[in-house]
PDB file of N, CA and C in Angstrom:
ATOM      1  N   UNK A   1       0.849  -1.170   0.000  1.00  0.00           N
ATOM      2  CA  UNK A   1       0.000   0.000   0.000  1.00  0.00           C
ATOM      3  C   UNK A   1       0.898   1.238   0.000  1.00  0.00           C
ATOM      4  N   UNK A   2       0.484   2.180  -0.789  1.00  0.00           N
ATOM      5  CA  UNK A   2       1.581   3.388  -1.201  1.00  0.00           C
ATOM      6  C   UNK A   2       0.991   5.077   0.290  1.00  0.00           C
ATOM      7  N   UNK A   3       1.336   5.220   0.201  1.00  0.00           N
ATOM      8  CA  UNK A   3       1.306   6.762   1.226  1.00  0.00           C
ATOM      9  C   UNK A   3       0.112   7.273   0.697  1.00  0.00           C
ATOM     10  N   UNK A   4      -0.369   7.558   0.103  1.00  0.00           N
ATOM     11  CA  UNK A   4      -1.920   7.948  -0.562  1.00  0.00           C
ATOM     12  C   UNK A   4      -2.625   6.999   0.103  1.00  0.00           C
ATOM     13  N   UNK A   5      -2.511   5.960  -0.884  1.00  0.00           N
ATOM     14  CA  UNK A   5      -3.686   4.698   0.124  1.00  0.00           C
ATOM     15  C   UNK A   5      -4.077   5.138   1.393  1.00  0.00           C
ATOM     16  N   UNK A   6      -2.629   4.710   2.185  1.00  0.00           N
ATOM     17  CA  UNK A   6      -3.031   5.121   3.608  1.00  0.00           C
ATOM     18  C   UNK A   6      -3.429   5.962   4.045  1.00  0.00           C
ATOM     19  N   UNK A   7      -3.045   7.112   3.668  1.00  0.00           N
ATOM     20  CA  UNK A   7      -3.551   8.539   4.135  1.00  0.00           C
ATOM     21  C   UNK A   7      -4.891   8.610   4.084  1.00  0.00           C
ATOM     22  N   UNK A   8      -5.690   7.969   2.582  1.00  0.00           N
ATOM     23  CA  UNK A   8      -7.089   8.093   2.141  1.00  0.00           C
ATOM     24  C   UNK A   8      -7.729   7.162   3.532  1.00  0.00           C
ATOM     25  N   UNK A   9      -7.208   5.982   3.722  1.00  0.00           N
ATOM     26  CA  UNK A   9      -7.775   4.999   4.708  1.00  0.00           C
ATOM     27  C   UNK A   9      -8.141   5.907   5.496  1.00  0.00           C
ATOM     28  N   UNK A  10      -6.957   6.256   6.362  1.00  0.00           N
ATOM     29  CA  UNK A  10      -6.681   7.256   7.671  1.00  0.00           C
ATOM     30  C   UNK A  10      -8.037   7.870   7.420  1.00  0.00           C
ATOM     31  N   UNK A  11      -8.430   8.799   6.814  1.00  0.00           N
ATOM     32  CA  UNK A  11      -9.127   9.851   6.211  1.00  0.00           C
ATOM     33  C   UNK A  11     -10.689   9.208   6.828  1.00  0.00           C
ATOM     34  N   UNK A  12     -10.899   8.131   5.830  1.00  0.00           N
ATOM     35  CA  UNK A  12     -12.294   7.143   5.734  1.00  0.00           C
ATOM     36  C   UNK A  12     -12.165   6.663   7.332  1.00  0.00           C
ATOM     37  N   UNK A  13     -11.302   6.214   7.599  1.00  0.00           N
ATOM     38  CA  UNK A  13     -11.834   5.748   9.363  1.00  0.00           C
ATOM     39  C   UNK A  13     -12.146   6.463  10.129  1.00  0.00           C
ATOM     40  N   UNK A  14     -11.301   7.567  10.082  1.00  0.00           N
ATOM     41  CA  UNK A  14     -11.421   8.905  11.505  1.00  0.00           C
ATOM     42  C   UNK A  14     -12.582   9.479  10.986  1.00  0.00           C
ATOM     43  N   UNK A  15     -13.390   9.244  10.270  1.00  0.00           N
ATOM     44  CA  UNK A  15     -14.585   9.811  10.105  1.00  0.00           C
ATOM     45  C   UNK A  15     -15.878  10.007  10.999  1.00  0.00           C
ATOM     46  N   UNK A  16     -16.329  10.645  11.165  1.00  0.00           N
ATOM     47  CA  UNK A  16     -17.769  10.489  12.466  1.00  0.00           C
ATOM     48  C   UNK A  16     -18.807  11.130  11.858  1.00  0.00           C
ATOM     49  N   UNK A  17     -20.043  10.582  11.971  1.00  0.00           N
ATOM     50  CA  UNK A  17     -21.163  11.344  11.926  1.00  0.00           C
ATOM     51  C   UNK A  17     -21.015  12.314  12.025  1.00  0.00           C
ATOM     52  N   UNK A  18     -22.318  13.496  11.156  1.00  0.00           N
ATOM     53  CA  UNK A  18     -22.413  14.678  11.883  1.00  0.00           C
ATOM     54  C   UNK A  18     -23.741  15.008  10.876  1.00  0.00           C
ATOM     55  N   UNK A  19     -24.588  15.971  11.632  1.00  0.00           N
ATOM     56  CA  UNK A  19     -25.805  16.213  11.609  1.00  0.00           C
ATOM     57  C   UNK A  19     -25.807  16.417   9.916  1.00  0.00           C
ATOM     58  N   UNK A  20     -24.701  17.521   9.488  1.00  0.00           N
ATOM     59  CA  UNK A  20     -24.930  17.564   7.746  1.00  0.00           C
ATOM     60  C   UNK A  20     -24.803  16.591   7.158  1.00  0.00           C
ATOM     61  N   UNK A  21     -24.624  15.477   7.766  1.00  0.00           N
ATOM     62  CA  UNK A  21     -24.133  14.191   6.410  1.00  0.00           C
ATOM     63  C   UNK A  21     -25.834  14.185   5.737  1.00  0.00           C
ATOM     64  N   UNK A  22     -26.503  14.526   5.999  1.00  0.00           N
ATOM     65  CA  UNK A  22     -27.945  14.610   5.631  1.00  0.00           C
ATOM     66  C   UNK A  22     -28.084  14.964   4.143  1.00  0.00           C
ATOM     67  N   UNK A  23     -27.227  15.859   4.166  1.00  0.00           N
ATOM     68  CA  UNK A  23     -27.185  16.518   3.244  1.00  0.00           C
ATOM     69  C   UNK A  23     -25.754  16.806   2.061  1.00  0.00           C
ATOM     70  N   UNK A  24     -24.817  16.357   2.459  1.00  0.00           N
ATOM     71  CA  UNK A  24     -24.159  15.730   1.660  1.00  0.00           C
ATOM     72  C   UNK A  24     -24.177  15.076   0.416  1.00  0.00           C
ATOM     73  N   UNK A  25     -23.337  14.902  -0.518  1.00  0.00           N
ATOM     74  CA  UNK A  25     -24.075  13.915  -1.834  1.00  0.00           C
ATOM     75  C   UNK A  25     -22.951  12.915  -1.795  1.00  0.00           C
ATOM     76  N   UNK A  26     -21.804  12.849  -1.305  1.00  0.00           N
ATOM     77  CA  UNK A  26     -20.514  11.683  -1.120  1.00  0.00           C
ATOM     78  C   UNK A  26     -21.358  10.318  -0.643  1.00  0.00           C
ATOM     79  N   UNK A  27     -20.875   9.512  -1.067  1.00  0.00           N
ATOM     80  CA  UNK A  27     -21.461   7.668  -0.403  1.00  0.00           C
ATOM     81  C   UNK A  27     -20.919   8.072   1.167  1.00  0.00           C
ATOM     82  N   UNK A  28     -19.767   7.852   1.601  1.00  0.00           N
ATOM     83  CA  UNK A  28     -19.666   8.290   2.695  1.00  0.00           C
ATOM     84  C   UNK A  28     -20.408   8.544   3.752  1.00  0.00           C
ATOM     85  N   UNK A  29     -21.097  10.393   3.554  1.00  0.00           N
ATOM     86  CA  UNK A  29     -21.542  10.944   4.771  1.00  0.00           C
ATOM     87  C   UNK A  29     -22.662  10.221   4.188  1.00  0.00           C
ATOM     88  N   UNK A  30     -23.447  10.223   3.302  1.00  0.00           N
ATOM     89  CA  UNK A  30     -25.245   9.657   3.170  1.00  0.00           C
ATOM     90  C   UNK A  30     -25.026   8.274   3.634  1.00  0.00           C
ATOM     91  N   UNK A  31     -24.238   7.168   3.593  1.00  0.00           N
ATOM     92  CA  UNK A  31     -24.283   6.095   4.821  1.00  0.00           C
ATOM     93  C   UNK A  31     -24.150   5.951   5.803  1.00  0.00           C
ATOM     94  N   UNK A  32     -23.378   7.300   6.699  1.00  0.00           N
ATOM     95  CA  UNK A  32     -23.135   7.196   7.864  1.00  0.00           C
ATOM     96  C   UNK A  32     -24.327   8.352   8.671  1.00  0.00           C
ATOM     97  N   UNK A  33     -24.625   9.427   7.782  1.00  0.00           N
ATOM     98  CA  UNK A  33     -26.140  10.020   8.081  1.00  0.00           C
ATOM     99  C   UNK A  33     -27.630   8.460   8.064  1.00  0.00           C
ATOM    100  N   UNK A  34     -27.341   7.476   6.781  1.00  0.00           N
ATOM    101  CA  UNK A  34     -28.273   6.867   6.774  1.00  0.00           C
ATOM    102  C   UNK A  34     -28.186   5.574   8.324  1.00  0.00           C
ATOM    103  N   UNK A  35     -26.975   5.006   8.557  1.00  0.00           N
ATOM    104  CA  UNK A  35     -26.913   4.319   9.095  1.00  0.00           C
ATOM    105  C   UNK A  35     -27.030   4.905  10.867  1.00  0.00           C
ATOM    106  N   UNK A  36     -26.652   5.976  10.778  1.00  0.00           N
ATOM    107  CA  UNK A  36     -26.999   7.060  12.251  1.00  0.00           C
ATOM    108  C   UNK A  36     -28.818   6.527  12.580  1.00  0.00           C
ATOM    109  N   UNK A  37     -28.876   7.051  11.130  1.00  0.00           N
ATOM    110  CA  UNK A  37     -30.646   7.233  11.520  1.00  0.00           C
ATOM    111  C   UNK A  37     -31.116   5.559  11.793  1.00  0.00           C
ATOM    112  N   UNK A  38     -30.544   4.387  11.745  1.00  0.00           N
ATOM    113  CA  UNK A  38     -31.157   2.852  12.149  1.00  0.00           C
ATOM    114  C   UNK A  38     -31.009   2.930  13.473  1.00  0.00           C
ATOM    115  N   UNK A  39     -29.280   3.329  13.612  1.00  0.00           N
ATOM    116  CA  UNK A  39     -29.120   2.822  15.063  1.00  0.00           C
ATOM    117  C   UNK A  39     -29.719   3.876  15.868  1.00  0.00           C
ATOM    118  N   UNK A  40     -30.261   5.054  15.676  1.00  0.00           N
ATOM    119  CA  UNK A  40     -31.241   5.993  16.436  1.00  0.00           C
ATOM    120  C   UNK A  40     -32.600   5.334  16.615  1.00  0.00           C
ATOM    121  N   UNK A  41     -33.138   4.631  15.534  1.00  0.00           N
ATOM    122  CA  UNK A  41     -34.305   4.130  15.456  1.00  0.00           C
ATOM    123  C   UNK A  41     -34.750   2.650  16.292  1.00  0.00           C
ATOM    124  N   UNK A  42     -33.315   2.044  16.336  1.00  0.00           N
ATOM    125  CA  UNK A  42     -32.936   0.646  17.209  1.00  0.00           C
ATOM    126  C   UNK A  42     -33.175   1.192  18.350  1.00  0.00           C
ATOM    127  N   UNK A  43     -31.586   1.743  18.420  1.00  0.00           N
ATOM    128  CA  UNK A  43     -32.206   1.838  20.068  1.00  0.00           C
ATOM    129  C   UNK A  43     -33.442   2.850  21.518  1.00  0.00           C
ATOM    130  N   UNK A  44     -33.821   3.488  20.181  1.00  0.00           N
ATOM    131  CA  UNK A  44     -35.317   4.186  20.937  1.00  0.00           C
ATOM    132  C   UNK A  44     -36.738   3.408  21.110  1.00  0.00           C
ATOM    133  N   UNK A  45     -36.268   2.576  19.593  1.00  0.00           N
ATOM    134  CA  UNK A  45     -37.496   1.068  19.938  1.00  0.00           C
ATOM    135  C   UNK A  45     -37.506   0.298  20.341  1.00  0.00           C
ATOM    136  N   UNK A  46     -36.027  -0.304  20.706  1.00  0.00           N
ATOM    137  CA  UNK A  46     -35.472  -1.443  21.121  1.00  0.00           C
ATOM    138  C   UNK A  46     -34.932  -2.501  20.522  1.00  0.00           C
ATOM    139  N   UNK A  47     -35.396  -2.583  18.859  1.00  0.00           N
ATOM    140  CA  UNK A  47     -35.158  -3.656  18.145  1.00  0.00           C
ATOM    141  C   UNK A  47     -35.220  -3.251  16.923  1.00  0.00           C
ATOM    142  N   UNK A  48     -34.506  -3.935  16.307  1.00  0.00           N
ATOM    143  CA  UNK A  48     -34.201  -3.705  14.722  1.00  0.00           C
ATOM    144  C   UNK A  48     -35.608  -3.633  13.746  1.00  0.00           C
ATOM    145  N   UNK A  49     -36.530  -4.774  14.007  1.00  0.00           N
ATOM    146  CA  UNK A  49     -37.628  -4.357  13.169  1.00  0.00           C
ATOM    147  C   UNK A  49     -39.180  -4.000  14.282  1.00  0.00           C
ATOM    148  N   UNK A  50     -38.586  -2.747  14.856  1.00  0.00           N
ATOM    149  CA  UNK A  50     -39.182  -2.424  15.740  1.00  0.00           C
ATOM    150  C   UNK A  50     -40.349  -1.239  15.002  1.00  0.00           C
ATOM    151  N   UNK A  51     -41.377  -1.296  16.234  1.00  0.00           N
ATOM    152  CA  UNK A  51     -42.964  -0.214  15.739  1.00  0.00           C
ATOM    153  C   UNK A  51     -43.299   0.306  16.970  1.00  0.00           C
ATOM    154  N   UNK A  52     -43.748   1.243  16.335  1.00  0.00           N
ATOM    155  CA  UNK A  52     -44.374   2.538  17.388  1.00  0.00           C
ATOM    156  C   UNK A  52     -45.100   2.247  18.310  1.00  0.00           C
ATOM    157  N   UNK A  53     -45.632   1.829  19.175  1.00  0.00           N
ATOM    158  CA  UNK A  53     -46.871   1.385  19.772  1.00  0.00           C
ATOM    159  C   UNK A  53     -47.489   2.532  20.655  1.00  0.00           C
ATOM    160  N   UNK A  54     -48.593   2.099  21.227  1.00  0.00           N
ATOM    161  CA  UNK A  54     -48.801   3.082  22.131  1.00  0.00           C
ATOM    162  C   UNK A  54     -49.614   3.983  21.435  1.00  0.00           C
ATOM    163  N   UNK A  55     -49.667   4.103  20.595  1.00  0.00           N
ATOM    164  CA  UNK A  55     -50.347   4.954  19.820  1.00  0.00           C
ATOM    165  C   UNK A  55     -51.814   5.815  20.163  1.00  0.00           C
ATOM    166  N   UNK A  56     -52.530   6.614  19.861  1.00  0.00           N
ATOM    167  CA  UNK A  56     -53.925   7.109  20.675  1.00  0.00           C
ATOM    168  C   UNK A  56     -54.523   6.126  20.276  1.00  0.00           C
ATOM    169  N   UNK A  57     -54.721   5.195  18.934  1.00  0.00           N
ATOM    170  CA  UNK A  57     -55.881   4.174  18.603  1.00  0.00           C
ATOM    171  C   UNK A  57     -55.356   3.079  18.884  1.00  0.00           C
ATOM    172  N   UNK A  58     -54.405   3.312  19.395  1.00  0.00           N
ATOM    173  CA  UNK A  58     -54.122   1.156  19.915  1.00  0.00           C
ATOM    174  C   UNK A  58     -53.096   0.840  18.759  1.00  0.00           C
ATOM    175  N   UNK A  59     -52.782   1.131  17.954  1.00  0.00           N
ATOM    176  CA  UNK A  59     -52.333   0.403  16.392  1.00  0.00           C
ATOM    177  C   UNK A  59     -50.848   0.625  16.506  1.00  0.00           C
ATOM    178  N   UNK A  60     -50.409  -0.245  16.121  1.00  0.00           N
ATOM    179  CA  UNK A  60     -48.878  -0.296  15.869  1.00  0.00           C
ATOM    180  C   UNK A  60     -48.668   0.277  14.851  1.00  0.00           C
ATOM    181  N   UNK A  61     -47.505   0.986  14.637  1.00  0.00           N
ATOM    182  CA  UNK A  61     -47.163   1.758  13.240  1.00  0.00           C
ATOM    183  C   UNK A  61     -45.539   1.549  13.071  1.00  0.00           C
ATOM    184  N   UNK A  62     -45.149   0.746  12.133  1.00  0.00           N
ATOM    185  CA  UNK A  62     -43.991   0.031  11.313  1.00  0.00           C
ATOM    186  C   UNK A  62     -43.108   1.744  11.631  1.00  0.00           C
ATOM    187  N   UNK A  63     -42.134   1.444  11.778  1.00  0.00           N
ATOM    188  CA  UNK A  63     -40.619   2.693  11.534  1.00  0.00           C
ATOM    189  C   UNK A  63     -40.389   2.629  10.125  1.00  0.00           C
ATOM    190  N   UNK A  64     -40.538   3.679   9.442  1.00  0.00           N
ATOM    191  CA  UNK A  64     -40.289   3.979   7.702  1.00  0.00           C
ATOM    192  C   UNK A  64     -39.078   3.390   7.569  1.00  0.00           C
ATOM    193  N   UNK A  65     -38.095   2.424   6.514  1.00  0.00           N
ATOM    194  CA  UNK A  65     -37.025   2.186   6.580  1.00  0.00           C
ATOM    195  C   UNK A  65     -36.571   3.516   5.460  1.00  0.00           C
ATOM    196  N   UNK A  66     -36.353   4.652   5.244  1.00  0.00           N
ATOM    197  CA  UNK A  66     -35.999   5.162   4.125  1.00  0.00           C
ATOM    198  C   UNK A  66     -35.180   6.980   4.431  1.00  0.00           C
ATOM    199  N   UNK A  67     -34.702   7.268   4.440  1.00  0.00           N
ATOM    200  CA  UNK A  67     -33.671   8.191   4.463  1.00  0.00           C
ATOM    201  C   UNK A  67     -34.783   9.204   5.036  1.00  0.00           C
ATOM    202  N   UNK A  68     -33.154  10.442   5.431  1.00  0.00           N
ATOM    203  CA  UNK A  68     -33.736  12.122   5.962  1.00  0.00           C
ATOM    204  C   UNK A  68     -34.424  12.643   4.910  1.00  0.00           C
ATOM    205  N   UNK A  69     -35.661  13.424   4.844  1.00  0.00           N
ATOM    206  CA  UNK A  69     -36.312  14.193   3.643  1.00  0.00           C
ATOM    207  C   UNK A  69     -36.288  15.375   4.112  1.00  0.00           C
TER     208      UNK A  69
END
């Protein structure tokens, strides 16, 4: 692996979320904005194919699987 490579690696790992990846157009931030928004959605429901409950009419309502709009 040449000094570029690595540097680019370096680059791609030290990376972190952040609220603009929303809005971003790089693969990058829109997977790590998209993948923010599962594990936000996991662990406020508890489970991966988790639903709203509780609701005023009783009814469960599915978590949208589909990006920030």
């Amino acid at each position: 692996m040449d000094k570029k490579d690595t540097k680019d690696s370096l680059k791609i790992a030290g990376q972190q979320y952040h609220t603009d990846d929303y809005e971003r157009q790089d693969d990058l931030s829109s997977s790590l904005a998209q993948t923010h928004e599962q594990v936000s959605d996991a662990y406020f429901e508890g489970e991966i194919n988790g639903t709203i409950d509780n609701t005023d009419d009783g009814k469960e309502i599915e978590i949208p699987r589909k990006g920030y709009e």
